[in-house]
N, C-alpha and C. Protein backbone atom coordinates (compact mmCIF):
# COMPACT_ATOMS: atom_id res chain seq x y z
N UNK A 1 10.59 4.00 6.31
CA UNK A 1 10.41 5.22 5.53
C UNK A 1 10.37 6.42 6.47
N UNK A 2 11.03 7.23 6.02
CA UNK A 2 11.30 8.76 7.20
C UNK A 2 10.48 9.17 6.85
N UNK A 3 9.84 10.70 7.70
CA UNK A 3 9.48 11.80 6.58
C UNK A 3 9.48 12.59 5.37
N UNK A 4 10.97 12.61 5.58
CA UNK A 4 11.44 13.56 4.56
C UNK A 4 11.48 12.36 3.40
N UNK A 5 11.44 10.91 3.17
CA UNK A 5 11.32 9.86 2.27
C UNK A 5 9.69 10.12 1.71
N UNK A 6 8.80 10.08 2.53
CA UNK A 6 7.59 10.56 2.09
C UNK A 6 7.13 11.90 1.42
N UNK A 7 7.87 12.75 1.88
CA UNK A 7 7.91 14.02 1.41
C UNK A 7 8.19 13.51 0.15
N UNK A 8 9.13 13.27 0.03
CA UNK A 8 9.87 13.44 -1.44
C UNK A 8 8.88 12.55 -2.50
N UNK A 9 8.59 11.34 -2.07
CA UNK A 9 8.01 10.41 -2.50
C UNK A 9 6.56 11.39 -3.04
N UNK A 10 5.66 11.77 -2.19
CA UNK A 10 4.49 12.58 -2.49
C UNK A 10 4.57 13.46 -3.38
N UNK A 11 5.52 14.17 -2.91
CA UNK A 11 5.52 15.52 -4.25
C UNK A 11 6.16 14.79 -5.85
N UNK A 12 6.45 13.91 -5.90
CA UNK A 12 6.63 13.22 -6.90
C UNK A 12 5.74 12.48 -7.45
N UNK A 13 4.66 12.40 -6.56
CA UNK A 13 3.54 11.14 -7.02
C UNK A 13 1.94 12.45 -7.22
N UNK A 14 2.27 13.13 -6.66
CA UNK A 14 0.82 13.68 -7.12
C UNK A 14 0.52 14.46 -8.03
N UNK A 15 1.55 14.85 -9.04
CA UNK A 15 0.97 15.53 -10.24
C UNK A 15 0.61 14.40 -11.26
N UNK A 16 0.93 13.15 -11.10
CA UNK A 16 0.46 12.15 -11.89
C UNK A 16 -0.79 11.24 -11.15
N UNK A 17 -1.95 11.91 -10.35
CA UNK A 17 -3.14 10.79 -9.89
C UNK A 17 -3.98 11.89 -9.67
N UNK A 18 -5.10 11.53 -9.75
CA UNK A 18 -6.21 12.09 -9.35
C UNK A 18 -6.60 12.01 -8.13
N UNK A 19 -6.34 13.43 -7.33
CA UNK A 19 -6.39 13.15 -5.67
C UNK A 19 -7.84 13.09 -5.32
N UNK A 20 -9.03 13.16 -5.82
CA UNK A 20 -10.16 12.86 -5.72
C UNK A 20 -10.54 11.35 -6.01
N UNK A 21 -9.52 10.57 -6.12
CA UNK A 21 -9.81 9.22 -7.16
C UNK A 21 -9.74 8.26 -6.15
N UNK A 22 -8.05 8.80 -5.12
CA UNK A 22 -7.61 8.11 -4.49
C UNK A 22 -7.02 8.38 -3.01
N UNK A 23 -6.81 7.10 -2.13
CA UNK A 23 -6.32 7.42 -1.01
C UNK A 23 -5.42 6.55 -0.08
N UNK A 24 -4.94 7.17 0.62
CA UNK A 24 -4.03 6.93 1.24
C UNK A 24 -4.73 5.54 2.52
N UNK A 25 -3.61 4.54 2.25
CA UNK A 25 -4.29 3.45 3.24
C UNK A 25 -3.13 2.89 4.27
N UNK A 26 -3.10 1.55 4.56
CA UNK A 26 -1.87 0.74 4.72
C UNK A 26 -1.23 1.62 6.11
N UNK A 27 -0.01 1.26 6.74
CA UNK A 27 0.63 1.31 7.67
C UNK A 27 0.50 3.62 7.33
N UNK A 28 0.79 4.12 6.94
CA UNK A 28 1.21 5.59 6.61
C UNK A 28 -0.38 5.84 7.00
N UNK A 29 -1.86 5.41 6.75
CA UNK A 29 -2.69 5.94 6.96
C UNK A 29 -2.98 5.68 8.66
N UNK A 30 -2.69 4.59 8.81
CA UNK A 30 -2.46 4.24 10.43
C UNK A 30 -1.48 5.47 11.46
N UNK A 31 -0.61 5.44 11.22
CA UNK A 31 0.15 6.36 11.52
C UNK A 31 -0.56 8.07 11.43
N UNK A 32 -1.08 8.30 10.33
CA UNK A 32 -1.63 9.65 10.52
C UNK A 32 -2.76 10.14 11.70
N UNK A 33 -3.46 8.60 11.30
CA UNK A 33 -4.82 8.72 12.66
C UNK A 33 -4.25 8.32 14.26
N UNK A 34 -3.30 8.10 13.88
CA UNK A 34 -2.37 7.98 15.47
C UNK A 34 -1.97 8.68 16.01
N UNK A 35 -1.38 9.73 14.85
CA UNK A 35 -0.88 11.17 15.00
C UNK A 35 -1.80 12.34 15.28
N UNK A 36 -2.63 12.19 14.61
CA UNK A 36 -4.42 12.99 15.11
C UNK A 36 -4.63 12.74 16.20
N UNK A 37 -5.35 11.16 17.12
CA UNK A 37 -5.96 10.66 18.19
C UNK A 37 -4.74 10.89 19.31
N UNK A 38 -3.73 10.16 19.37
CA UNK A 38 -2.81 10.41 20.26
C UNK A 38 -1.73 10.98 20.65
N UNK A 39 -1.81 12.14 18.81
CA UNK A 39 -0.35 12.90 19.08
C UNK A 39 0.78 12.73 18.72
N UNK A 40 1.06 11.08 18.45
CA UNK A 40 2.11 10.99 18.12
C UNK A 40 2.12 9.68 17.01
N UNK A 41 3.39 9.51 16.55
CA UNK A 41 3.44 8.52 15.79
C UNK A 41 3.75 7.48 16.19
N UNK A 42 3.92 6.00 15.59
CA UNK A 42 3.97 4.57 16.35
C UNK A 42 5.65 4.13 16.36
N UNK A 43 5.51 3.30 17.06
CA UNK A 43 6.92 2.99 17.15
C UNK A 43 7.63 2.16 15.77
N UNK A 44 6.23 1.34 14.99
CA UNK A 44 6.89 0.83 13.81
C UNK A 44 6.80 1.96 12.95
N UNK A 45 7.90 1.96 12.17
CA UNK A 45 7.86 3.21 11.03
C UNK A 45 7.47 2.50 9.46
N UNK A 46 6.56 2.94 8.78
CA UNK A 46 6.07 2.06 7.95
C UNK A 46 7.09 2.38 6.61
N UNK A 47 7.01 0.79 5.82
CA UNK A 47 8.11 0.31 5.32
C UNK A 47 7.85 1.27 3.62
N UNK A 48 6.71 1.30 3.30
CA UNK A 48 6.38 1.74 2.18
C UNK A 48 5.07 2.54 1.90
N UNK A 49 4.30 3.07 0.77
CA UNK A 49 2.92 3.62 0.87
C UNK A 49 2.03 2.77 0.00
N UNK A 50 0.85 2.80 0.55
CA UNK A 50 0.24 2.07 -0.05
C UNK A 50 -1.53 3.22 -0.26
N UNK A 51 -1.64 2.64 -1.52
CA UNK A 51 -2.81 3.82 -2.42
C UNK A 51 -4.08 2.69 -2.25
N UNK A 52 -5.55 3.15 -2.51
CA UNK A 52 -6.27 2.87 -2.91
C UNK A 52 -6.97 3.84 -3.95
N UNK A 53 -7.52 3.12 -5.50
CA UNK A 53 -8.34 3.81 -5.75
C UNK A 53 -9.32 3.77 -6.74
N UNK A 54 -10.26 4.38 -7.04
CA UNK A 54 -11.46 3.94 -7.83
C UNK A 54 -10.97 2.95 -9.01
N UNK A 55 -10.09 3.46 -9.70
CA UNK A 55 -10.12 2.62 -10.97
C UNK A 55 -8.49 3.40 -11.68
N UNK A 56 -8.25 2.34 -12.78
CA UNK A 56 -6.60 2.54 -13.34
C UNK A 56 -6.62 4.33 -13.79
N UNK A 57 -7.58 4.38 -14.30
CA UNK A 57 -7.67 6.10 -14.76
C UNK A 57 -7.31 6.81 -13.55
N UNK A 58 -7.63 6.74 -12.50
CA UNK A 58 -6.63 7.40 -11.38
C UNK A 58 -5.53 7.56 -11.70
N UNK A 59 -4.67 6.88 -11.96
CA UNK A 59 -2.80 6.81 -12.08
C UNK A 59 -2.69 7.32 -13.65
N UNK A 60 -2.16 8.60 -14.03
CA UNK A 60 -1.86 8.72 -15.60
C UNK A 60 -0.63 8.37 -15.58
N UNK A 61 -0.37 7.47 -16.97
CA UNK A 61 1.12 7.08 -17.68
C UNK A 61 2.18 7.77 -17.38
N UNK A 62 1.67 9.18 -17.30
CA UNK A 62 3.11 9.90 -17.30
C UNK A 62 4.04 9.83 -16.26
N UNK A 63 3.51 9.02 -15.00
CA UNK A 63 3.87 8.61 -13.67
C UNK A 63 4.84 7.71 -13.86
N UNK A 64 5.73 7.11 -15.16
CA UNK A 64 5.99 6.32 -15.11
C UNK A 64 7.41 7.18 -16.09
N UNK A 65 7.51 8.78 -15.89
CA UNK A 65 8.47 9.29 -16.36
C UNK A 65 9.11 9.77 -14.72
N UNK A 66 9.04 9.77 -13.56
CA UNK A 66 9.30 9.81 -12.19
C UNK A 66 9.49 8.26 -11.71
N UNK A 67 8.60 7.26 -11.52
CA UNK A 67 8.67 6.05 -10.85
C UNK A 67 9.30 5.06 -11.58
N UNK A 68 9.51 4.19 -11.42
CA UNK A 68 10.25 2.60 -12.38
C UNK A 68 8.79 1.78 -11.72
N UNK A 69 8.57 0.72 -12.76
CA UNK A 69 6.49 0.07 -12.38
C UNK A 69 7.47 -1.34 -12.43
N UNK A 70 7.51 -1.76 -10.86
CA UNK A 70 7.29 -2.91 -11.12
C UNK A 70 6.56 -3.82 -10.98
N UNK A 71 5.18 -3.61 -10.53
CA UNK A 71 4.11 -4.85 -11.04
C UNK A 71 2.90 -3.71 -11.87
N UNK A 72 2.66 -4.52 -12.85
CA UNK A 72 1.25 -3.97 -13.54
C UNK A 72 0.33 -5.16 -13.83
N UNK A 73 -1.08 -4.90 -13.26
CA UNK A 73 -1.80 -5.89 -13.07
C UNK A 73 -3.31 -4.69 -13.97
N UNK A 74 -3.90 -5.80 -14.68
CA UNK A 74 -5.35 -5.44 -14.72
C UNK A 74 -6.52 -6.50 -14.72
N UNK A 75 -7.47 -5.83 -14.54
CA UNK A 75 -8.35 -7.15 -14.05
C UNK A 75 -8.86 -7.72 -15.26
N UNK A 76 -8.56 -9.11 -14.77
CA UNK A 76 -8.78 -10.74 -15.97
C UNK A 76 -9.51 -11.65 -15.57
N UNK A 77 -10.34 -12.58 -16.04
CA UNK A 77 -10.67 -13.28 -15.95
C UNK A 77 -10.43 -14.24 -14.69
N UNK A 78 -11.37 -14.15 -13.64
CA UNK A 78 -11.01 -14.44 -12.61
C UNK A 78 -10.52 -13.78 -11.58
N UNK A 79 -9.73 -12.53 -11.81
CA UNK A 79 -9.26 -11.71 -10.97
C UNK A 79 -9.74 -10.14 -11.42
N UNK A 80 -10.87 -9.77 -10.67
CA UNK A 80 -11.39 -9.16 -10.87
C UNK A 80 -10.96 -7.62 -10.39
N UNK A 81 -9.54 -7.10 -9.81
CA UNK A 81 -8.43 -6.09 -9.37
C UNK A 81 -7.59 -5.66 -9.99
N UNK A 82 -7.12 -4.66 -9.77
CA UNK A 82 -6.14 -3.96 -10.29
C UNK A 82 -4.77 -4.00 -9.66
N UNK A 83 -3.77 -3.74 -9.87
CA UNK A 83 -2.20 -3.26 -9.00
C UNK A 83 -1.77 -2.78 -10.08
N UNK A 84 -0.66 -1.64 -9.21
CA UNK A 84 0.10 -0.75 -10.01
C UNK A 84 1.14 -1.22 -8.42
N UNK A 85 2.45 -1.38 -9.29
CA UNK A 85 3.29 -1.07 -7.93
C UNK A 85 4.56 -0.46 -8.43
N UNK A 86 4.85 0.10 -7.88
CA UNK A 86 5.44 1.77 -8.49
C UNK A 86 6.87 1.62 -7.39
N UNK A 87 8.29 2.02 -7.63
CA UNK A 87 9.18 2.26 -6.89
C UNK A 87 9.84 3.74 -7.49
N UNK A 88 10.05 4.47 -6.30
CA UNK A 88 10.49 6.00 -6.30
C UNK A 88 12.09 5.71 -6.06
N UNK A 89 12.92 5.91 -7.41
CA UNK A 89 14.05 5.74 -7.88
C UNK A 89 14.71 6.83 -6.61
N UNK A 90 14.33 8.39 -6.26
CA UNK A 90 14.87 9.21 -5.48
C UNK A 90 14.59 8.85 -3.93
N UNK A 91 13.07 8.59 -3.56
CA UNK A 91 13.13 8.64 -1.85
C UNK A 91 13.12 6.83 -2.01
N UNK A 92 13.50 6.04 -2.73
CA UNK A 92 13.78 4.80 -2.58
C UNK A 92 12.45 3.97 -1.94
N UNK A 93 11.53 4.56 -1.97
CA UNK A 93 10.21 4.38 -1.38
C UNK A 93 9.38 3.38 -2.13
N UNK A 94 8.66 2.07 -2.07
CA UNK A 94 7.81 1.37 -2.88
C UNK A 94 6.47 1.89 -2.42
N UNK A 95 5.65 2.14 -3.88
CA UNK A 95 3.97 2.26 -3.50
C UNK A 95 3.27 1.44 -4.29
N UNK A 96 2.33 0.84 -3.43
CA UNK A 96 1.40 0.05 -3.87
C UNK A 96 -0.01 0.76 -4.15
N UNK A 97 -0.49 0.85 -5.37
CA UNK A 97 -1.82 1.50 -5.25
C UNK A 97 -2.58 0.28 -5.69
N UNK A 98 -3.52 -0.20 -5.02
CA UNK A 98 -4.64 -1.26 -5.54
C UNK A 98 -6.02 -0.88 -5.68
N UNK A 99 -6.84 -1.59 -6.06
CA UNK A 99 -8.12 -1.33 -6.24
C UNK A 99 -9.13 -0.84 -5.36
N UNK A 100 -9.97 -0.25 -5.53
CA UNK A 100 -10.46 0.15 -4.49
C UNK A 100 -11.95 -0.41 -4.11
N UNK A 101 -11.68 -1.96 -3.93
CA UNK A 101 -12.75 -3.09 -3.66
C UNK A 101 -14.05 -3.26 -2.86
N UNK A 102 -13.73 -2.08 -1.64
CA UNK A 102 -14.45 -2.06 -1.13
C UNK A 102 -14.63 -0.19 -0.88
N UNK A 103 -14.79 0.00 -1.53
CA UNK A 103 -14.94 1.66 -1.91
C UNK A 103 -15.13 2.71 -0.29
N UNK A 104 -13.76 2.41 -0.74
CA UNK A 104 -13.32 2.81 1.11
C UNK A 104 -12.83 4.44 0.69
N UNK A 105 -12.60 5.05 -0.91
CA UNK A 105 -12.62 5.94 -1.28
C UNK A 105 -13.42 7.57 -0.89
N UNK A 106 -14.74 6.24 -1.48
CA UNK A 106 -16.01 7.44 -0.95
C UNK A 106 -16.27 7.82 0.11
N UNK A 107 -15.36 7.17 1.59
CA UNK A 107 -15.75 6.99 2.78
C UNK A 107 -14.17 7.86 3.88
N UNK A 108 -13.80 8.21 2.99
CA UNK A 108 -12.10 8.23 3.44
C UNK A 108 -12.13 9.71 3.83
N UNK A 109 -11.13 10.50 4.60
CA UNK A 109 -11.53 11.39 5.18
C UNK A 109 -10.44 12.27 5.10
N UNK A 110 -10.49 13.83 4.41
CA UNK A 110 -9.63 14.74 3.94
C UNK A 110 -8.82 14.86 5.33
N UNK A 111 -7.42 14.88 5.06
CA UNK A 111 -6.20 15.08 5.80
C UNK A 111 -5.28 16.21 5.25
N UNK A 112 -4.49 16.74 5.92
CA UNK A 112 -3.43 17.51 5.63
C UNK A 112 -2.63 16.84 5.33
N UNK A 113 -1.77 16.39 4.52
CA UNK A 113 -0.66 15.17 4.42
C UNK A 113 0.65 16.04 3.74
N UNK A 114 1.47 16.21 4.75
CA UNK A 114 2.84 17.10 3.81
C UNK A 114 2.59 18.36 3.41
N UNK A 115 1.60 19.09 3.98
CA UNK A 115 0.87 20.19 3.67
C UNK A 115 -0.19 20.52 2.47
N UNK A 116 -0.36 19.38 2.09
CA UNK A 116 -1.45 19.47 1.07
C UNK A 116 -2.45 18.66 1.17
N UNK A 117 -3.47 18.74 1.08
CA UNK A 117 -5.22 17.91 1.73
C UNK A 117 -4.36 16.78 0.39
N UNK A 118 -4.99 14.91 1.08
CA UNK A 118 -4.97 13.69 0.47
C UNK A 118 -6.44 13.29 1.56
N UNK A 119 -6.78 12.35 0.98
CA UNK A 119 -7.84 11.66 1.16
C UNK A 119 -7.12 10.35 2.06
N UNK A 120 -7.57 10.18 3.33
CA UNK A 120 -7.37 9.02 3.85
C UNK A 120 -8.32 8.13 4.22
N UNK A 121 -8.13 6.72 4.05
CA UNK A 121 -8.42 5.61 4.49
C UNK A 121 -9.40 5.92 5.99
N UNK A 122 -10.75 5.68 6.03
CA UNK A 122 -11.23 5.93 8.07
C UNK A 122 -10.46 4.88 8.33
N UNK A 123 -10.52 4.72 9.80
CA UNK A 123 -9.55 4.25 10.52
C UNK A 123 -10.68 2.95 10.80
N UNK A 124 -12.33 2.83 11.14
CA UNK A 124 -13.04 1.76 10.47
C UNK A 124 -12.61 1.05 9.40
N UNK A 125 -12.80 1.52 8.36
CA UNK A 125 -12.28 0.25 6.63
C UNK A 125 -10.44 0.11 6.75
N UNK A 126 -10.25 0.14 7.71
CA UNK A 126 -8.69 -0.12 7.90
C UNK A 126 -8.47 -1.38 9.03
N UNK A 127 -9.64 -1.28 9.70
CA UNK A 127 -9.74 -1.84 11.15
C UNK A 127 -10.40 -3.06 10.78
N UNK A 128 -11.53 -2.98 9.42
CA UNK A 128 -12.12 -4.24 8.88
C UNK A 128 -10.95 -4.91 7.71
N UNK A 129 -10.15 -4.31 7.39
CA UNK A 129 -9.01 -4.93 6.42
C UNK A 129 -7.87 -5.57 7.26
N UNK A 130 -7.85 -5.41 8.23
CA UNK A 130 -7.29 -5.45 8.82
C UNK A 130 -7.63 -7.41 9.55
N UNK A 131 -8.80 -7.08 9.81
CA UNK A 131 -9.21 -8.16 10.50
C UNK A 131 -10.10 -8.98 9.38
N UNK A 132 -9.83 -8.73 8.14
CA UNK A 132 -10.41 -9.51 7.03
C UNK A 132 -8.70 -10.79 6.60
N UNK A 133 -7.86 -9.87 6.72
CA UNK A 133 -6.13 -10.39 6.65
C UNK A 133 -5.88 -11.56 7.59
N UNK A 134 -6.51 -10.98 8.71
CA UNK A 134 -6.12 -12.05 9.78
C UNK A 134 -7.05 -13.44 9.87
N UNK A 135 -8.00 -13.05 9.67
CA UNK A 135 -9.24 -14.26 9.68
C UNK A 135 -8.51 -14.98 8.35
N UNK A 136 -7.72 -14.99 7.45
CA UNK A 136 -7.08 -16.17 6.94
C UNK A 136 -5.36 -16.74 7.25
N UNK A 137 -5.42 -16.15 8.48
CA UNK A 137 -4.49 -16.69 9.02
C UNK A 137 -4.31 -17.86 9.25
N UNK A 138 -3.71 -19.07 9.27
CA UNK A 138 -3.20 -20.33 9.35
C UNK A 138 -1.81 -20.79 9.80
N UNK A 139 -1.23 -21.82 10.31
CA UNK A 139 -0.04 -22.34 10.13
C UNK A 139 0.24 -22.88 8.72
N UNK A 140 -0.64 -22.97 8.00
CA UNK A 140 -0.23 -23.21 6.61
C UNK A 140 0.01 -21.94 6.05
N UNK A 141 -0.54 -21.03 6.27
CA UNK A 141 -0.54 -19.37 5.82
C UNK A 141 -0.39 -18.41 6.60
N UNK A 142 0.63 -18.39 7.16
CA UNK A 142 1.09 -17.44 8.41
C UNK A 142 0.69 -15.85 7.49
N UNK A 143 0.43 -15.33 8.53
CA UNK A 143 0.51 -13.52 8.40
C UNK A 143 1.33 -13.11 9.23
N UNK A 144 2.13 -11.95 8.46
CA UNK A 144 3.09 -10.71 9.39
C UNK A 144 2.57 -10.51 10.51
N UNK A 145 3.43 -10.23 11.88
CA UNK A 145 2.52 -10.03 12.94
C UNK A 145 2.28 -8.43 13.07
N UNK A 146 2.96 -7.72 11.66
CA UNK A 146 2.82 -6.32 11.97
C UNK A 146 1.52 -6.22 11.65
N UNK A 147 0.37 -6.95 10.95
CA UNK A 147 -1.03 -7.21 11.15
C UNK A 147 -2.10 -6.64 12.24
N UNK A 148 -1.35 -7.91 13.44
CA UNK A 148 -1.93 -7.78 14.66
C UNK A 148 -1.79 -6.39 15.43
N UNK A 149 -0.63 -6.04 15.27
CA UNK A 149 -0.21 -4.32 16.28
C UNK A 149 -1.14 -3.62 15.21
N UNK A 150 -1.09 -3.78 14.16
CA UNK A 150 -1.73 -2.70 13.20
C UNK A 150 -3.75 -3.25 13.60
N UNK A 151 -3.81 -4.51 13.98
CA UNK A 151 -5.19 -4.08 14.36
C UNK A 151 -5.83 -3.92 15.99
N UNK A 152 -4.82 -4.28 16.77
CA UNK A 152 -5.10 -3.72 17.77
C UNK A 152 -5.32 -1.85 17.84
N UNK A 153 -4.06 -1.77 17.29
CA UNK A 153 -3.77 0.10 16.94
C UNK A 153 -5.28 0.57 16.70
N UNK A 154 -6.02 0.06 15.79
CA UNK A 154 -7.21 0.36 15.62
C UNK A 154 -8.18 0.23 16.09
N UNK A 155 -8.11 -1.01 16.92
CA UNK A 155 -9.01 -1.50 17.40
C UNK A 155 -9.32 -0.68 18.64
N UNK A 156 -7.93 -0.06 18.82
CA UNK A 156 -8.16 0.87 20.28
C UNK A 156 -8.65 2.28 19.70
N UNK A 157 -8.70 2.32 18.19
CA UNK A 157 -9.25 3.67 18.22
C UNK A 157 -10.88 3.57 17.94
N UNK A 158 -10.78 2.08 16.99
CA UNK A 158 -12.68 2.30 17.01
C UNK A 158 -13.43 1.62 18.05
N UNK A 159 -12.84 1.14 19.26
CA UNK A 159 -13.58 0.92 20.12
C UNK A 159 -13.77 -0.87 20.13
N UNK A 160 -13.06 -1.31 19.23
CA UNK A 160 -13.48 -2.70 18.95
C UNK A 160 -12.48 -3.60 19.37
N UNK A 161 -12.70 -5.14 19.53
CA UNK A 161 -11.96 -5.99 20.01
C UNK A 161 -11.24 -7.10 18.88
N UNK A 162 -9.88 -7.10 18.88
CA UNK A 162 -9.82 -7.94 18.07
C UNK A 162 -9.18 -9.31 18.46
N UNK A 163 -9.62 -10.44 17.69
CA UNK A 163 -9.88 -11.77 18.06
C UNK A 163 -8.35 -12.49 18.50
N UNK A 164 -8.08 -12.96 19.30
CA UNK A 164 -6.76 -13.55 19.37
C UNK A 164 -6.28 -14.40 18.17
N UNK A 165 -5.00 -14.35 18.12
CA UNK A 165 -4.64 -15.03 16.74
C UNK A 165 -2.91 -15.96 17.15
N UNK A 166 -3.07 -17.53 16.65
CA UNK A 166 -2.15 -18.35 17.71
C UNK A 166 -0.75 -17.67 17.32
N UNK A 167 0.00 -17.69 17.95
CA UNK A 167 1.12 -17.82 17.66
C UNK A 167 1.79 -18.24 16.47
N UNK A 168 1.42 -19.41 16.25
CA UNK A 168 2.16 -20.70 15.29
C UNK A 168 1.36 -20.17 13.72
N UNK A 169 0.33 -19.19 14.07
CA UNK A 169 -0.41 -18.21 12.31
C UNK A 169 0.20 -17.29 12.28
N UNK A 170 1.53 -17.00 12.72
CA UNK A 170 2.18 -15.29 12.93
C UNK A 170 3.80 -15.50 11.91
N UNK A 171 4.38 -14.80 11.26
CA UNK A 171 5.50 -15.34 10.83
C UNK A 171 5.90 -13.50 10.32
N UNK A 172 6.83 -13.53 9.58
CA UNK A 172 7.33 -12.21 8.74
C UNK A 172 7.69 -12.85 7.38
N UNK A 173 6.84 -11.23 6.88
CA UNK A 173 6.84 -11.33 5.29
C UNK A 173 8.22 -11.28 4.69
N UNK A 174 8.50 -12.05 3.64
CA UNK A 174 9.24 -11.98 2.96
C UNK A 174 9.47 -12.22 1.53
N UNK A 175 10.68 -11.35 0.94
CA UNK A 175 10.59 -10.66 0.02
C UNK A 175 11.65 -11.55 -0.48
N UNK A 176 10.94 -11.30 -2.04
CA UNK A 176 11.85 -12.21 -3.22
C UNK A 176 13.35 -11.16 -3.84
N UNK A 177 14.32 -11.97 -4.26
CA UNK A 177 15.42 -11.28 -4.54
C UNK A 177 16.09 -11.94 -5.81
N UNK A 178 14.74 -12.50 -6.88
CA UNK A 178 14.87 -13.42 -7.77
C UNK A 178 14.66 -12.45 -8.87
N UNK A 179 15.65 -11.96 -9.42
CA UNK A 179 15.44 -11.12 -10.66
C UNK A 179 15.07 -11.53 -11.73
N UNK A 180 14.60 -12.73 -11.87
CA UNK A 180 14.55 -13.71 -13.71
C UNK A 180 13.36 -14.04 -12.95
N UNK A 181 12.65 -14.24 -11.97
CA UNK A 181 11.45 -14.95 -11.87
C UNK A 181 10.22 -14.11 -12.81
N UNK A 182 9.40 -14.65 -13.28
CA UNK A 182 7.81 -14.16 -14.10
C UNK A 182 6.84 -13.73 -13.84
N UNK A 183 6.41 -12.65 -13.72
CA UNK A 183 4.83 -12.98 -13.03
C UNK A 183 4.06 -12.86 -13.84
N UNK A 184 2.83 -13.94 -13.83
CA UNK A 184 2.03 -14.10 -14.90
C UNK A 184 1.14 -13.19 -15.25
N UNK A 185 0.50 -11.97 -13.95
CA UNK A 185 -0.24 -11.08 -14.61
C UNK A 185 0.22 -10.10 -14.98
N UNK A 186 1.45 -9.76 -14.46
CA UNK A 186 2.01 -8.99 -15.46
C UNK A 186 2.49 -9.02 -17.03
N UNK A 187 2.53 -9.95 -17.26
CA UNK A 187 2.67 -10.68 -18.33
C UNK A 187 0.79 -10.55 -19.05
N UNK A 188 0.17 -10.53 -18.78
CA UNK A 188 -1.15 -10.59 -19.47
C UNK A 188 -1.52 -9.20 -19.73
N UNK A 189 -0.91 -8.50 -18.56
CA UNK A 189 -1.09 -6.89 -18.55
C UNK A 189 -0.48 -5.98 -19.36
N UNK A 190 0.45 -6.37 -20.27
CA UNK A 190 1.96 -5.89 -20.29
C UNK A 190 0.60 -4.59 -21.19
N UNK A 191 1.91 -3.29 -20.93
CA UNK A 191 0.91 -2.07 -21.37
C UNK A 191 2.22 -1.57 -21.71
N UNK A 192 2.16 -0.44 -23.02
CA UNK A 192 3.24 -0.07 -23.24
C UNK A 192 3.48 1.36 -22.56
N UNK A 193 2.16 2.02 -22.42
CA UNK A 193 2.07 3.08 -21.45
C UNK A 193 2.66 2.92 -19.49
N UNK A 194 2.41 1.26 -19.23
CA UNK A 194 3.12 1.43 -17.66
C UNK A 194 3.77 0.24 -18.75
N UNK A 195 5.06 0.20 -18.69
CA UNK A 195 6.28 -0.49 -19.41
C UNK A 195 7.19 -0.55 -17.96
N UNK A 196 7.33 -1.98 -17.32
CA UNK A 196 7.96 -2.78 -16.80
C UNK A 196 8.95 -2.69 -16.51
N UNK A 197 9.95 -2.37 -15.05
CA UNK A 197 11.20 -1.88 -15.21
C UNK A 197 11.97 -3.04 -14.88
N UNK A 198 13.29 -3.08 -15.37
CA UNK A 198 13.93 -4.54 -15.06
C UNK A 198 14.43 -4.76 -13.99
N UNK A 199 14.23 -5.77 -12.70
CA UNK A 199 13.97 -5.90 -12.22
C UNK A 199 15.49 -5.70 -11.08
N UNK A 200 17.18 -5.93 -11.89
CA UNK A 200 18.02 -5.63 -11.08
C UNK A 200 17.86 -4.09 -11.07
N UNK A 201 16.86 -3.04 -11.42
CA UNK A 201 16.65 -1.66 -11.06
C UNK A 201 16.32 -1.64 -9.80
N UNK A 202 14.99 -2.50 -9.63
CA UNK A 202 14.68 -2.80 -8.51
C UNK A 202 15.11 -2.68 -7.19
N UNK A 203 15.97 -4.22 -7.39
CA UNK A 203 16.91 -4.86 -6.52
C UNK A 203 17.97 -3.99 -6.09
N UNK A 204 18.01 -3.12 -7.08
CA UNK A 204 18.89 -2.41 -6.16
C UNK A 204 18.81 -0.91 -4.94
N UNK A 205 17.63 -0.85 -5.65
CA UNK A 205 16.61 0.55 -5.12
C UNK A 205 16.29 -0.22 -3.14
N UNK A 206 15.60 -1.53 -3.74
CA UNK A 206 14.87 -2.20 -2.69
C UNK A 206 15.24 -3.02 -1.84
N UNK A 207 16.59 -3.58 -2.07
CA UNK A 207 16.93 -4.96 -1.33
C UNK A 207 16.41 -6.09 -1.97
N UNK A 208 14.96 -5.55 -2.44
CA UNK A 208 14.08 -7.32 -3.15
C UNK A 208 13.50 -6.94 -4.25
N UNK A 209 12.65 -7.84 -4.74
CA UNK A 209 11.66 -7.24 -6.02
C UNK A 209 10.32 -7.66 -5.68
């Protein structure tokens, strides 16, 4: 994702959320406090944006006359979270906004972002998500190793050490390109206000779904 992809992406996404609600997390909030502490930005350029925030009333419906929604999740029985995952038809950009579980909201710290104050993620509750991801790392359950750079990155800014992680628990994420596949909470969620976009929209915006 460039700048000018975020640009576009932002000014499209914030007349539909409550910028007091929510904030900016994931690889883009990394990058900003990198850009603060050391000046500059990282060598990985992050792939998409990712939101946190209090609750679904953050995101109004009308967000869904700009974005195509392709996951809508609300919390059920057992799964006690939210997802909204949103793709920007113009800067081709996917955002994930999820719940805000560990109310990293109230704790998040006003930024200039594109010239307008957003609320970001501290670079602490990024540095513990971070190393909450990895502690279920496995060879049965590999994690992205963009993980590890993303918690060292932090780790060098809050001062902390993070735990070695083998090799053989490291792999890259990958993305489905199965347009007929189901997902079940979306399916429990179905809302006619975030209404489901079909999925070769997607695929073609994204490479995957």
């Amino acid at each position: 994702m460039t700048a000018e992809q975020l640009h576009i992406c932002l000014s499209r996404l914030r007349p539909h959320v409550d910028e007091s609600s929510i904030a900016i997390t994931g690889s883009v909030a990394i990058d900003l406090h990198c850009s603060k502490i050391a000046g500059a930005r990282r060598a990985r350029v992050p792939g998409d944006l990712d939101l946190v925030a209090n609750s679904l009333e953050a995101v109004a419906s009308s967000i869904t006359r700009m974005f195509l929604v392709s996951h809508f999740h609300t919390p059920q029985p057992g799964y006690a979270k939210f997802l909204i995952q949103l793709v920007d038809p113009v800067s081709r950009v996917r955002v994930d906004i999820f719940s805000d579980r560990q109310e990293c909201v109230s704790r998040a710290i006003p930024f200039v972002v594109d010239e307008s104050p957003l609320l970001v993620v501290d670079p602490l509750g990024l540095f513990e998500h971070k190393l909450a991801t990895l502690a279920h790392a496995s060879p049965e359950r590999r994690v992205d190793r963009k993980h590890v750079d993303d918690a060292l990155a932090l780790g060098a800014m809050c001062r902390r050490d993070v735990p070695t992680i083998s090799s053989d628990c490291l792999g890259h994420d990958e993305y489905s390109q199965d347009v007929v596949a189901v997902c079940p909470r979306c399916e429990v969620s179905k809302s006619s206000q975030f209404p489901l976009a079909r999925k070769e929209e997607i695929l073609a915006l994204l490479g995957y779904v």
